[in-house]
C-alpha atoms as a PDB file:
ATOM      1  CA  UNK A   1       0.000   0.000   0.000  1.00  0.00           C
ATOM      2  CA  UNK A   2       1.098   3.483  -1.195  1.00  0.00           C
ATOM      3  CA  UNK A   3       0.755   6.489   1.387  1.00  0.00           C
ATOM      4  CA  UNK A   4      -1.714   7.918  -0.629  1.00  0.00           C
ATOM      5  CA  UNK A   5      -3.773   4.811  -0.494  1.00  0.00           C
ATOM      6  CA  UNK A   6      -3.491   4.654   3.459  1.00  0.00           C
ATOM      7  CA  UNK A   7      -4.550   8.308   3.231  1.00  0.00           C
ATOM      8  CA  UNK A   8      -7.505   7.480   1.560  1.00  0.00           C
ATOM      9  CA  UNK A   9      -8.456   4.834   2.897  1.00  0.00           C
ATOM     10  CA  UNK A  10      -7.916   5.759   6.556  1.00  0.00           C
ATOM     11  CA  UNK A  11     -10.149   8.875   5.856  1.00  0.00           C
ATOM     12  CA  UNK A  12     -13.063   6.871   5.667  1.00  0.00           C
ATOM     13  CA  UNK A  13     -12.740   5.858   9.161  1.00  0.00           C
ATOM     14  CA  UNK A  14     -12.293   9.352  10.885  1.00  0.00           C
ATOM     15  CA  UNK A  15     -14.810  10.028  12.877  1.00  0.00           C
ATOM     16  CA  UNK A  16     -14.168  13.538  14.836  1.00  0.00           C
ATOM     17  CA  UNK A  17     -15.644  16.838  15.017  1.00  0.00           C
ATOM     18  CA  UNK A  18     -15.932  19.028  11.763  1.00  0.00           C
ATOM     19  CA  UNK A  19     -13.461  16.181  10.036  1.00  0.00           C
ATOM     20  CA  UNK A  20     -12.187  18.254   6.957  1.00  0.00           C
ATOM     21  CA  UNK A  21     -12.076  21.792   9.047  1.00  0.00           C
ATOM     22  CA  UNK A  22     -10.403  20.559  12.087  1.00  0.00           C
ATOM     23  CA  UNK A  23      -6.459  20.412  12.608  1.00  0.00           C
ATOM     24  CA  UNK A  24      -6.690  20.583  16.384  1.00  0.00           C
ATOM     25  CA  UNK A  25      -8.313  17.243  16.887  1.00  0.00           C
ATOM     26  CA  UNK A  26      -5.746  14.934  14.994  1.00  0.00           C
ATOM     27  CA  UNK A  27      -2.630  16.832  16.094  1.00  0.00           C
ATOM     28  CA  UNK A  28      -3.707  15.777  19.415  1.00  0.00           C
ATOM     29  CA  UNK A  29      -4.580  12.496  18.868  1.00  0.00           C
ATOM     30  CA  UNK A  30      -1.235  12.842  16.977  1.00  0.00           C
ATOM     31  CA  UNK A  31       0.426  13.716  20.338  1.00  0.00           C
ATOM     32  CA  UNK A  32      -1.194  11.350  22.313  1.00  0.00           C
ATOM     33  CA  UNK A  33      -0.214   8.116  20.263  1.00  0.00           C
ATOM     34  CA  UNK A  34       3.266   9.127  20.079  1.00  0.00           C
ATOM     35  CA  UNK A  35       3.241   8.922  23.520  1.00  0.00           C
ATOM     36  CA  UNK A  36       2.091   5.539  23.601  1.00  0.00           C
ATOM     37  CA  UNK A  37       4.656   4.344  21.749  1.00  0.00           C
ATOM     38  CA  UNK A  38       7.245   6.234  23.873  1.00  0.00           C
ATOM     39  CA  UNK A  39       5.591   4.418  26.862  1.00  0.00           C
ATOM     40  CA  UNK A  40       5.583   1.117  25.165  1.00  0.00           C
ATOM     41  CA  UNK A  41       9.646   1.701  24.554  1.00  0.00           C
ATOM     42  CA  UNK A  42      10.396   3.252  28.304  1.00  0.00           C
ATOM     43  CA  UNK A  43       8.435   0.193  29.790  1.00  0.00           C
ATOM     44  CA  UNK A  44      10.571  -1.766  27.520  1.00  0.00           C
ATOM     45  CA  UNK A  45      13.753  -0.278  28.898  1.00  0.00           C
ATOM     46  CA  UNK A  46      12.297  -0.436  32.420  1.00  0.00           C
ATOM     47  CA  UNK A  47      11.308  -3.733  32.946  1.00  0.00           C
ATOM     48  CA  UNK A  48      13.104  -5.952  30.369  1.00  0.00           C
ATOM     49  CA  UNK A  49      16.773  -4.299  30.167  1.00  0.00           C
ATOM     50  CA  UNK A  50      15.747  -3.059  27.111  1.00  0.00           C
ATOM     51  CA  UNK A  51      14.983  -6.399  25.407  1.00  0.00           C
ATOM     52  CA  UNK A  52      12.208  -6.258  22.995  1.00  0.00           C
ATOM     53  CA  UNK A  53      10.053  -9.615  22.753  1.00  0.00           C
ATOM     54  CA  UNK A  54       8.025 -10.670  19.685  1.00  0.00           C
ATOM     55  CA  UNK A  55       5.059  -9.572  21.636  1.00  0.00           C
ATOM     56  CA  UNK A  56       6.907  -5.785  22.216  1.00  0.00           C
ATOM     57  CA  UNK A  57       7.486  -5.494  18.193  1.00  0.00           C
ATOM     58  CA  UNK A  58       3.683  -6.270  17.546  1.00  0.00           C
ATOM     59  CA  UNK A  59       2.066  -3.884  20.341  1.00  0.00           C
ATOM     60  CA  UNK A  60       4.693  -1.192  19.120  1.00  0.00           C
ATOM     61  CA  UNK A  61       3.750  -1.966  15.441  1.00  0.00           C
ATOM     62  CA  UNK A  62       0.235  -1.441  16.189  1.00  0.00           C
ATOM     63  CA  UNK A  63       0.795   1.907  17.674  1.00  0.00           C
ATOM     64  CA  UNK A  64       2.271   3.124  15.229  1.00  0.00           C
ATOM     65  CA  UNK A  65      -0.011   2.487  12.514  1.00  0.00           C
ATOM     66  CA  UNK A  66      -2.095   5.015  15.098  1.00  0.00           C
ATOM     67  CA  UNK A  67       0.954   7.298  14.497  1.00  0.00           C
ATOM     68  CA  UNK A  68       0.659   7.542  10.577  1.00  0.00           C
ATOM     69  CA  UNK A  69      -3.808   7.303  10.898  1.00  0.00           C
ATOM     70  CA  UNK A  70      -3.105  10.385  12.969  1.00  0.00           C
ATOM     71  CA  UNK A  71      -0.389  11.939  10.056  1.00  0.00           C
ATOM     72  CA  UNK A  72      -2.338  11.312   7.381  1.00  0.00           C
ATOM     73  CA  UNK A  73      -5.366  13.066   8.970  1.00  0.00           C
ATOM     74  CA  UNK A  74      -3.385  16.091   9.720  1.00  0.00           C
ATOM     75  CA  UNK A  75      -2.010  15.886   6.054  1.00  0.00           C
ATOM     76  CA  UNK A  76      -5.673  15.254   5.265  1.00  0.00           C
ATOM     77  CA  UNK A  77      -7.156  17.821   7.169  1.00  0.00           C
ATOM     78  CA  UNK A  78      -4.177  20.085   5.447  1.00  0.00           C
ATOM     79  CA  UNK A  79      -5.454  18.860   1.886  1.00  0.00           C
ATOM     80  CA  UNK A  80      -1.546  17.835   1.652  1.00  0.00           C
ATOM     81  CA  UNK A  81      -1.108  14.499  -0.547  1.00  0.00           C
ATOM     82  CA  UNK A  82       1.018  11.710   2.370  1.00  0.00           C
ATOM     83  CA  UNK A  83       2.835  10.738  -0.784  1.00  0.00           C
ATOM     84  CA  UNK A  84       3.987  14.204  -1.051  1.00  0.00           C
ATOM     85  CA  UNK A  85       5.027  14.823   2.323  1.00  0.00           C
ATOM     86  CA  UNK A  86       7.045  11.630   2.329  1.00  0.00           C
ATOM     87  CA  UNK A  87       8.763  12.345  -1.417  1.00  0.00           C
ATOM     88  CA  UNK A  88       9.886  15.728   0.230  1.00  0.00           C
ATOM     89  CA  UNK A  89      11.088  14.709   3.652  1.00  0.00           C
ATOM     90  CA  UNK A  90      12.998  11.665   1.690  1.00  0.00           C
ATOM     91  CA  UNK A  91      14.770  14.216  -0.844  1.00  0.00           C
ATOM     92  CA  UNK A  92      15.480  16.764   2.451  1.00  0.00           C
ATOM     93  CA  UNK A  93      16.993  14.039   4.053  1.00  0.00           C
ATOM     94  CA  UNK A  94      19.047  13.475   0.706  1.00  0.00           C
ATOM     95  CA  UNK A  95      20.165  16.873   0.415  1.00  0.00           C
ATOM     96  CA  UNK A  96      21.419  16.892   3.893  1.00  0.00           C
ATOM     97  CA  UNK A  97      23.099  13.640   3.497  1.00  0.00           C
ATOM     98  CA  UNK A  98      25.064  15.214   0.661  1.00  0.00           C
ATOM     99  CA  UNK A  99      26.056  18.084   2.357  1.00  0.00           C
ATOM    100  CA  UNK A 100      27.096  16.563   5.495  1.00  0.00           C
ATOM    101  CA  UNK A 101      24.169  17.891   7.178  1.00  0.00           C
ATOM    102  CA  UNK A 102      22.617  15.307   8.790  1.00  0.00           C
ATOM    103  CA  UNK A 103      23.891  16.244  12.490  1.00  0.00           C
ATOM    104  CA  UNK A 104      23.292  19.454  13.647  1.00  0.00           C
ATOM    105  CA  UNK A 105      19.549  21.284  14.481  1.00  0.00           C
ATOM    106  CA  UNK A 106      17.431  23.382  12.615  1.00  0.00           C
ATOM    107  CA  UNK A 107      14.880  22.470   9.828  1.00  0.00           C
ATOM    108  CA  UNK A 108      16.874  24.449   7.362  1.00  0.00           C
ATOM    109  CA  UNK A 109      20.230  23.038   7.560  1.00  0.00           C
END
């Protein structure tokens, strides 16, 4: 499955207020299901020395196919193609990469 096919078909599932006019809603659900899977990782670190189980790899896996529903809604709500966003933060990546640019901070390094 292509991005753009996630992001279509995931938008027939989203069920929030004023889907289409309403950034607020996803970027927190955005926010919140990155923090699962942050939780899911410290717990990991916590309580199994940092070993991750078959069982760790699936609950993590389905988290974060909450992460990209909740980035394709934004990019949705945004009326921003997922394909796009990914073929532009692939070729940023690139361009840093070939300018020895990869450390550092800032989005326009």
């Amino acid at each position: 499955m292509d991005f753009n096919k996630f992001q279509q078909e995931s938008r027939k599932t989203a069920i929030y207020p004023n889907v289409g006019s309403n950034i607020t809603y996803p970027t927190l659900g955005l926010a919140g299901e990155t923090g699962e899977v942050a939780e899911k990782i410290k717990k990991i670190v916590r309580d199994q020395d940092g070993i991750i189980t078959d069982d760790n790899r699936k609950d993590i896996e389905l988290e974060l196919g909450d992460v990209l529903y909740y980035v394709a809604s934004i990019a949705s709500e945004l009326k921003l193609s997922l394909n796009n966003v990914a073929i532009a933060n692939i070729n940023k990546l690139q361009s840093r990469k070939k300018r020895d640019a990869l450390k550092g901070s800032g989005d326009k390094r």
